[in-house]
N, C-alpha and C. Protein backbone atom coordinates (compact mmCIF):
# COMPACT_ATOMS: atom_id res chain seq x y z
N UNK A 1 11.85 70.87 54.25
CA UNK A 1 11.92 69.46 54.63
C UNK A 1 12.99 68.71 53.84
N UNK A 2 13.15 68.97 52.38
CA UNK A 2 14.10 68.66 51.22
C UNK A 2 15.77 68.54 52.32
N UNK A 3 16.09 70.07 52.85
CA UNK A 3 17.35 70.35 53.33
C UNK A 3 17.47 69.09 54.83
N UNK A 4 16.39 68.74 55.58
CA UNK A 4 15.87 68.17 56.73
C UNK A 4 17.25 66.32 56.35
N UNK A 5 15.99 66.19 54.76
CA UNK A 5 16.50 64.94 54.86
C UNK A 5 17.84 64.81 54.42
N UNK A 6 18.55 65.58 54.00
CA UNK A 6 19.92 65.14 53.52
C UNK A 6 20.61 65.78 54.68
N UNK A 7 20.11 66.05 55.58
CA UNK A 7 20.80 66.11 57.03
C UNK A 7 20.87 65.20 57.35
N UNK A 8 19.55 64.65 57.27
CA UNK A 8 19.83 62.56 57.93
C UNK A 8 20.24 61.82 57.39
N UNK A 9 20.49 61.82 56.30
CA UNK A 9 21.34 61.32 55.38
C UNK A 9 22.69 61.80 55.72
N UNK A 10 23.31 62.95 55.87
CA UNK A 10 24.49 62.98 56.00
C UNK A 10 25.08 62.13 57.23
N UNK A 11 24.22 62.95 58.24
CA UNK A 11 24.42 62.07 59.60
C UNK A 11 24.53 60.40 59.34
N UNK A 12 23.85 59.64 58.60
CA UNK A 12 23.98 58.60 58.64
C UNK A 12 25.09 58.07 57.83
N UNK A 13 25.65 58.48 56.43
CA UNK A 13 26.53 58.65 55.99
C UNK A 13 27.90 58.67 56.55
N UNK A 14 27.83 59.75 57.55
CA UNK A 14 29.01 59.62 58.40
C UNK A 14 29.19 58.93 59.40
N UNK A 15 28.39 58.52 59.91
CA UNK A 15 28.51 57.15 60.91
C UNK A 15 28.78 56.23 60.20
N UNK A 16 28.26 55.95 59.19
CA UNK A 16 28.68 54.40 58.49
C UNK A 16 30.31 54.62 57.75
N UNK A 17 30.51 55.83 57.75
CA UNK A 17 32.11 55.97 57.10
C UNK A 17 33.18 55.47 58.00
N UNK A 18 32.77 56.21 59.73
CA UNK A 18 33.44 55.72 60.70
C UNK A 18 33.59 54.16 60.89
N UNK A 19 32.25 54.02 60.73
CA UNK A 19 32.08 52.73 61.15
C UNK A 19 33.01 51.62 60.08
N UNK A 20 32.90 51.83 58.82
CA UNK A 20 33.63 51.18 58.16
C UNK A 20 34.97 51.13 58.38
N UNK A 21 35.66 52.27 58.27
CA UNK A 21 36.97 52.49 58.41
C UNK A 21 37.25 51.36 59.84
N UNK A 22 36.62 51.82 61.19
CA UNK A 22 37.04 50.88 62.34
C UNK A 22 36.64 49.33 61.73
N UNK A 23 35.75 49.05 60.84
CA UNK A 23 35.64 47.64 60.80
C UNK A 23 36.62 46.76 60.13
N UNK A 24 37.50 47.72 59.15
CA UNK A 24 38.19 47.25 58.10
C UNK A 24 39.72 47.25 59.04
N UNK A 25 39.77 48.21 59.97
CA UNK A 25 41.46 48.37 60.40
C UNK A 25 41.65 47.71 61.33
N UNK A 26 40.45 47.10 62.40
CA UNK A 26 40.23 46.57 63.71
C UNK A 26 39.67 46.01 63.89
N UNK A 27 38.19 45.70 63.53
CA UNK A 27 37.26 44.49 63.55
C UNK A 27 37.67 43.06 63.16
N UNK A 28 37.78 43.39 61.13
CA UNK A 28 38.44 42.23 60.52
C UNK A 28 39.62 41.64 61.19
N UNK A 29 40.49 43.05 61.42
CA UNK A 29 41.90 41.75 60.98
C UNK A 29 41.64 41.45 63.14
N UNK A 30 40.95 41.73 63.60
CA UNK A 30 41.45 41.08 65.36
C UNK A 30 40.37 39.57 65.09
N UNK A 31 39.62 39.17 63.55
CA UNK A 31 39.12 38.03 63.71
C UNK A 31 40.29 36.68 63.91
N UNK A 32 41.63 37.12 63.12
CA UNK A 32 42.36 36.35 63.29
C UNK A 32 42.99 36.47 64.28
N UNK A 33 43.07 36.91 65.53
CA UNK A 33 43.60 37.08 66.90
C UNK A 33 42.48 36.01 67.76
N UNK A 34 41.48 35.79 67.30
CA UNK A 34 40.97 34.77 68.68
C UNK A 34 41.36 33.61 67.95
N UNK A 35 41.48 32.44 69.50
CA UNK A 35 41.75 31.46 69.33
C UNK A 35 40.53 30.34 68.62
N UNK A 36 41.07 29.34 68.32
CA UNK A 36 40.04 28.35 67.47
C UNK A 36 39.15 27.97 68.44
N UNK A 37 39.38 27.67 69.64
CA UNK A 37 38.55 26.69 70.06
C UNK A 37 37.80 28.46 70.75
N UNK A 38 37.75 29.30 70.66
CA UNK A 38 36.41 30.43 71.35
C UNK A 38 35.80 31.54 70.03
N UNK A 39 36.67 30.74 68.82
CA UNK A 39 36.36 31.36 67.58
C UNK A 39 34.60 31.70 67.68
N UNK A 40 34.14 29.81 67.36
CA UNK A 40 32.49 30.59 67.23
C UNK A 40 31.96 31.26 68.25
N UNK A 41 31.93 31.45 69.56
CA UNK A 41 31.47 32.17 70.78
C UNK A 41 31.66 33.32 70.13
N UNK A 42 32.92 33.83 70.24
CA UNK A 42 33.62 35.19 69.49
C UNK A 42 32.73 35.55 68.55
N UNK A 43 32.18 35.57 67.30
CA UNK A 43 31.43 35.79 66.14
C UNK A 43 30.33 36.08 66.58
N UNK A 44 29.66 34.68 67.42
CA UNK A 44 28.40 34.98 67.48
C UNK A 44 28.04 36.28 68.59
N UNK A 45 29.40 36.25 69.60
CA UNK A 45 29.40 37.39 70.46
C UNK A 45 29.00 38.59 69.60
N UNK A 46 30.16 39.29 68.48
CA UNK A 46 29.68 40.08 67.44
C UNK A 46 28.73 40.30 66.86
N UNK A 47 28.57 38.64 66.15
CA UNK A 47 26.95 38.98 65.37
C UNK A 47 25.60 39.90 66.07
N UNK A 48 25.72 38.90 67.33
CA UNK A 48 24.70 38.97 68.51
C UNK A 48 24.38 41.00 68.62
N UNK A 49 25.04 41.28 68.53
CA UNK A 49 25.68 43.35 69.11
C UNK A 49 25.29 43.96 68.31
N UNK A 50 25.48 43.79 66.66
CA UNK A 50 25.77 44.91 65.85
C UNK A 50 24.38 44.91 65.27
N UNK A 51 23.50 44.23 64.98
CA UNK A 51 21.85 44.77 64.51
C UNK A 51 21.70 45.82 64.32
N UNK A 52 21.78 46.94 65.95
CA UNK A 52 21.59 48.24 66.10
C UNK A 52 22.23 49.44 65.42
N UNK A 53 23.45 48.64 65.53
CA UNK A 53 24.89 49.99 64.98
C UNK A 53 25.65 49.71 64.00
N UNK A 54 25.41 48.61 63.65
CA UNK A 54 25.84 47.99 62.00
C UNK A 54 24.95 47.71 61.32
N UNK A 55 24.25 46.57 61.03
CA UNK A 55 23.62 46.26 59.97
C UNK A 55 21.85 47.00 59.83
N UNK A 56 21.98 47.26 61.24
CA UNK A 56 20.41 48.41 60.38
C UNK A 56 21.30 49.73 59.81
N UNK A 57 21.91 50.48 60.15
CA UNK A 57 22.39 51.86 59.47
C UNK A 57 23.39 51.28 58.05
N UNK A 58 23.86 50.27 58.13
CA UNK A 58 24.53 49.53 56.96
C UNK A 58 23.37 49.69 55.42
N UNK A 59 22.50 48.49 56.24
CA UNK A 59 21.30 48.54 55.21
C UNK A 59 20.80 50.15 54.72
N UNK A 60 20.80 50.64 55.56
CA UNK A 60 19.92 51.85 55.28
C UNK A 60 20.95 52.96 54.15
N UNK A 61 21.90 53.09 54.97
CA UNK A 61 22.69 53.50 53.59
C UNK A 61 23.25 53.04 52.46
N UNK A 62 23.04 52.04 52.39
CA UNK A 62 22.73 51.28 50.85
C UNK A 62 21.63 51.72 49.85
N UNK A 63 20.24 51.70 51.02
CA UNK A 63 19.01 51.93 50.05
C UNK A 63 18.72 53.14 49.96
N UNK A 64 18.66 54.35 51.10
CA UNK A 64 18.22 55.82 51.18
C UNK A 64 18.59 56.47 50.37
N UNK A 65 20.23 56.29 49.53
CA UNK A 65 20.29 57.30 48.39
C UNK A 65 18.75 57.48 47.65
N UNK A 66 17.94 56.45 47.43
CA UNK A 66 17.10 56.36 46.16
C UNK A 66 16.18 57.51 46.89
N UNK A 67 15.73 57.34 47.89
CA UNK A 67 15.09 58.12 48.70
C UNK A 67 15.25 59.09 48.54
N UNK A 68 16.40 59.37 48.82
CA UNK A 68 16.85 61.06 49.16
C UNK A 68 16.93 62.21 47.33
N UNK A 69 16.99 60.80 46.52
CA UNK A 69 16.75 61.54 45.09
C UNK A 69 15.34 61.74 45.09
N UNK A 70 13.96 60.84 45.44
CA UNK A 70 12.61 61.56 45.81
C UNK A 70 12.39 62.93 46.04
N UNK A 71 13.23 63.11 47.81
CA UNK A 71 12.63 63.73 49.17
C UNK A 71 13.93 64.74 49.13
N UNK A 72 15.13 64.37 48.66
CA UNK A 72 16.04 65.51 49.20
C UNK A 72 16.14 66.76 48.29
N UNK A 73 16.72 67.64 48.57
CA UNK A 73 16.96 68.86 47.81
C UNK A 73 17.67 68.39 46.40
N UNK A 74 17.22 69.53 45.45
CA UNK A 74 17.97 69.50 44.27
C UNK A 74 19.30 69.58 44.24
N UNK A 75 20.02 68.50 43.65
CA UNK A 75 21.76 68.60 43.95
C UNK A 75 21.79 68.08 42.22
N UNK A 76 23.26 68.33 41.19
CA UNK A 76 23.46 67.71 40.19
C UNK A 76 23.21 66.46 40.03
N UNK A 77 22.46 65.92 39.08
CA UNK A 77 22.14 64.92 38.96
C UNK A 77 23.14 63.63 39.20
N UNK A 78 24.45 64.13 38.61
CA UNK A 78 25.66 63.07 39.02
C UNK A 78 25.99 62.71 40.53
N UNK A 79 25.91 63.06 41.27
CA UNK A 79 25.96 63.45 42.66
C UNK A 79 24.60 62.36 43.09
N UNK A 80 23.36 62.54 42.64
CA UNK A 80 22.36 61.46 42.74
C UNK A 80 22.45 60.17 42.39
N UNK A 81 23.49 60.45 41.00
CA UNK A 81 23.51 58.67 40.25
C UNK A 81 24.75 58.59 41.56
N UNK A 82 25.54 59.40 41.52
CA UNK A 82 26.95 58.30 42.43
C UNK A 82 26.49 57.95 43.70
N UNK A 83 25.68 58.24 44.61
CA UNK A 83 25.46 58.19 45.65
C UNK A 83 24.27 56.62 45.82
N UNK A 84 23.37 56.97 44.75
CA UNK A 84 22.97 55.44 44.26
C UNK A 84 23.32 54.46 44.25
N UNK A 85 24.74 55.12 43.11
CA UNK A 85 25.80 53.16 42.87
C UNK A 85 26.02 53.34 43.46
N UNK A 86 26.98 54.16 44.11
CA UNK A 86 27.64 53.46 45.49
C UNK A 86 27.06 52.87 47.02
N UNK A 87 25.86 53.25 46.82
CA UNK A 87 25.07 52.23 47.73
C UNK A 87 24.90 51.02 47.21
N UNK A 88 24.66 51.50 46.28
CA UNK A 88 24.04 49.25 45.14
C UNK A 88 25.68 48.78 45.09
N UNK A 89 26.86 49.67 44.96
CA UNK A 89 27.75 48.43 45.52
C UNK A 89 27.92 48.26 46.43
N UNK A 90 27.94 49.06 47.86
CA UNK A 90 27.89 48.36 49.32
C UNK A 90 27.16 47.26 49.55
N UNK A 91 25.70 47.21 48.89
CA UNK A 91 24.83 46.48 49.01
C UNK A 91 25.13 45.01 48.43
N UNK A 92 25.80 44.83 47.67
CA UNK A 92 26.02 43.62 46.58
C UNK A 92 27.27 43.19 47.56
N UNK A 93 27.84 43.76 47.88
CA UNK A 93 29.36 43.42 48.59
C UNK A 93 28.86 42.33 49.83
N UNK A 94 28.25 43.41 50.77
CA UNK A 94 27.64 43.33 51.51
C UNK A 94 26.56 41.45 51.23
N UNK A 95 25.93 41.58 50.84
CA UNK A 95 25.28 40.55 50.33
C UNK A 95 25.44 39.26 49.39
N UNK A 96 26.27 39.58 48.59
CA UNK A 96 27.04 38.53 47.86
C UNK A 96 28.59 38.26 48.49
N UNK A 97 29.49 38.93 49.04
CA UNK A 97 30.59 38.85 49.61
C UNK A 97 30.91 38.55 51.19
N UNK A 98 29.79 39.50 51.71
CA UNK A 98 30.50 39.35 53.45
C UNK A 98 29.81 38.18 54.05
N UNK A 99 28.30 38.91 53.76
CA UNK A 99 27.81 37.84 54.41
C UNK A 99 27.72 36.46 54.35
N UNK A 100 27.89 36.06 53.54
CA UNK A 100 28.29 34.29 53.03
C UNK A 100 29.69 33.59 54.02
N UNK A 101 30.76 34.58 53.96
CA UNK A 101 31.51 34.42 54.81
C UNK A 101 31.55 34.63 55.99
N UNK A 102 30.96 35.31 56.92
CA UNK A 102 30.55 36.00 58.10
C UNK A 102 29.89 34.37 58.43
N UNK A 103 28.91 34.21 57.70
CA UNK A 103 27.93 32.80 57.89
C UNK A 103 28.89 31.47 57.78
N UNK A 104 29.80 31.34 57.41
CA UNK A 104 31.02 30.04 57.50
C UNK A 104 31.32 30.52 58.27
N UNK A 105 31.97 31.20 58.95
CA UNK A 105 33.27 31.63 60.35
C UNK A 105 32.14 31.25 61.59
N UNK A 106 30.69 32.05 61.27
CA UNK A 106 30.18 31.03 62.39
C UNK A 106 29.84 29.88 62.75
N UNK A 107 29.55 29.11 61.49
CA UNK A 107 29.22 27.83 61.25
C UNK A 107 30.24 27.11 61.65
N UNK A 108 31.51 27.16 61.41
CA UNK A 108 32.80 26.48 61.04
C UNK A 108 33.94 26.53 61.71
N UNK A 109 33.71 28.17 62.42
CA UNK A 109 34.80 28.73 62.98
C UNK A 109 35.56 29.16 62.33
N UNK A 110 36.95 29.41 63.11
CA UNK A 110 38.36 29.99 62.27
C UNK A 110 38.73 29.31 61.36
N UNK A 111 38.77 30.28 60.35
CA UNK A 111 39.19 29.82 58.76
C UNK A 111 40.32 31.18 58.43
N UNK A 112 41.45 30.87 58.44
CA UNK A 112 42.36 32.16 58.22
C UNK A 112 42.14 32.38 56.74
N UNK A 113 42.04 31.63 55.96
CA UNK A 113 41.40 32.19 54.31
C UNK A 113 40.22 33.09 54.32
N UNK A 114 39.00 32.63 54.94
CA UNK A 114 38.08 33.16 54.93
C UNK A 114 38.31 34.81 55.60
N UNK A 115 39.12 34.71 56.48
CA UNK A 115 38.84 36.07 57.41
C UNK A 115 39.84 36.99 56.55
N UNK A 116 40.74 36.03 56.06
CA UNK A 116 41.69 37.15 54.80
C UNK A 116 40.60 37.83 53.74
N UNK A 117 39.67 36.83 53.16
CA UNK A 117 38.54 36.99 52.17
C UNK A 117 37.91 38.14 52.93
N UNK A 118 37.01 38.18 53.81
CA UNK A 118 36.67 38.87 54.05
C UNK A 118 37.31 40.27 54.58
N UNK A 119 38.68 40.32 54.70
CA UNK A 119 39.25 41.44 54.89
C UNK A 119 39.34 41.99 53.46
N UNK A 120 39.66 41.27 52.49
CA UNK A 120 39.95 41.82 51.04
C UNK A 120 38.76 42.28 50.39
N UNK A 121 37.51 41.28 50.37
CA UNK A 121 36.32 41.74 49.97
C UNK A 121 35.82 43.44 50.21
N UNK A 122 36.27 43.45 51.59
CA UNK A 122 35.70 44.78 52.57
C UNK A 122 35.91 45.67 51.29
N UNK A 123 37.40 45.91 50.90
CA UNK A 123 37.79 47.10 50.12
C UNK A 123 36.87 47.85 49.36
N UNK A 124 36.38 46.87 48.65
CA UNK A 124 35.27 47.85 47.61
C UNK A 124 34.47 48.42 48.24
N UNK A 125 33.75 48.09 49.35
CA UNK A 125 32.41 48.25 50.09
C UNK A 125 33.22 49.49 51.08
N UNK A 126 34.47 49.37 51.18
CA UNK A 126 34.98 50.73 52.23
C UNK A 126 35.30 51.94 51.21
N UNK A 127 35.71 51.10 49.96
CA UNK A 127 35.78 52.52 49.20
C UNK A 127 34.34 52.87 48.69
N UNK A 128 33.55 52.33 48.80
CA UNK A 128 31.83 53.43 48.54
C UNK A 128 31.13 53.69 49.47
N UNK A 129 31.35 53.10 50.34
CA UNK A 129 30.58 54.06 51.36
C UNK A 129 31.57 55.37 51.88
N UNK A 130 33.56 55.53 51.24
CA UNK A 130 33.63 56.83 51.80
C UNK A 130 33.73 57.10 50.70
N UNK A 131 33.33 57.19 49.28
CA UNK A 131 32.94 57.68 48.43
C UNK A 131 31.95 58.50 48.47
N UNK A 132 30.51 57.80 49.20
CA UNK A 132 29.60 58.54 49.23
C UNK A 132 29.59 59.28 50.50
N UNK A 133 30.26 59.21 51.12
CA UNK A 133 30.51 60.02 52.42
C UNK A 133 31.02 61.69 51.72
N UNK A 134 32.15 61.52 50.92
CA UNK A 134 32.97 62.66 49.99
C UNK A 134 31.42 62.98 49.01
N UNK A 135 30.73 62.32 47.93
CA UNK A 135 29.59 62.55 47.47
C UNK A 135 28.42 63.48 48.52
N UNK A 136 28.37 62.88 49.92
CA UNK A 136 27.44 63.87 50.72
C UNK A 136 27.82 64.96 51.06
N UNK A 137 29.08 65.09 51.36
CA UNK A 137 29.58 66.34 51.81
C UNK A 137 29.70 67.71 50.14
N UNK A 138 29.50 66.92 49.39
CA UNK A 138 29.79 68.00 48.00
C UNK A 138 28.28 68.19 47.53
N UNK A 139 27.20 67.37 48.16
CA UNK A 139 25.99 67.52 47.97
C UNK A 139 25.14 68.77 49.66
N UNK A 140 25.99 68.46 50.59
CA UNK A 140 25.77 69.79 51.56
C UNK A 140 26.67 71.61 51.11
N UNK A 141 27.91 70.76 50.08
CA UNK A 141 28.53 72.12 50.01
C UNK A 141 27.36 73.00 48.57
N UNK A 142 26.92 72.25 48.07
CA UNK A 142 25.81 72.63 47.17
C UNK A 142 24.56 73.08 47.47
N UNK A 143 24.07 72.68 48.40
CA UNK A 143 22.67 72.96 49.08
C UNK A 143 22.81 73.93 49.97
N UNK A 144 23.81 73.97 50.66
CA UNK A 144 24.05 75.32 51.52
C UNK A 144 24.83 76.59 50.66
N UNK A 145 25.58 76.22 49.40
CA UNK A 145 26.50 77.34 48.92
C UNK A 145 27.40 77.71 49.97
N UNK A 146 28.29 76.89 50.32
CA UNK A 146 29.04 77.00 51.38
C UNK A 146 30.39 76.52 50.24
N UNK A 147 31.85 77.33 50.01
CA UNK A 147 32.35 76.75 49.19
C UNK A 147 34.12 77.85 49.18
């Protein structure tokens, strides 16, 4: 069952890697491509969508590392702490950084500072979740002895 869950973990891992990468190269920067006056429609169009395929698998790979140090197979302990932080920084990014801004652009509309902010913010939060994407895959090349 140990090997089970860091399957779902990987799987989820790698969706949220994709997912980041498209949010950071194409999502962000086409916020500054709509016009002002269909700006908030636009957002809330977004907001409205992603529940399912962003922010629940978002959330979840933030918190499941802790989990998967419970429930998953024995991997080096470093490999457990990095996969941790680097969820608790998606999570802080995520929560202290995006969303505050995400919440003005709809409130307010187009703000070309803000959508720069939030393109710059992204960075950290894109480099740990494919951090831990590279962390899962060296935690399957360990559990399988595949190498």
């Amino acid at each position: 069952m140990d090997k089970f869950y860091l399957l779902l973990w990987s799987l989820l891992s790698f969706w949220e890697l994709g997912q980041i990468w498209f949010a950071q190269v194409v999502v962000y920067p086409l916020f500054a491509k709509v016009g002002e006056t269909d700006y908030v429609a636009y957002h809330r169009f977004y907001t409205n969508r992603i529940p399912f395929v962003v922010i629940l698998p978002g959330f979840a790979s933030f918190l499941l590392p802790t989990a998967l140090a419970f429930f998953g197979p024995t991997v080096p302990i470093w490999m457990t702490a990095a996969n941790i932080g680097l969820g608790g920084v998606g999570l802080l990014v995520t929560v202290g950084l995006e969303i505050p801004r995400h919440g003005k652009l709809e409130k307010f509309g187009k703000n070309e500072a803000l959508i720069a902010e939030l393109i710059r913010y992204n960075w950290p939060r894109t480099a740990s979740i494919t951090l831990q994407a590279i962390v899962t895959m060296l935690m399957l090349v360990h559990v399988t002895g595949l190498s």
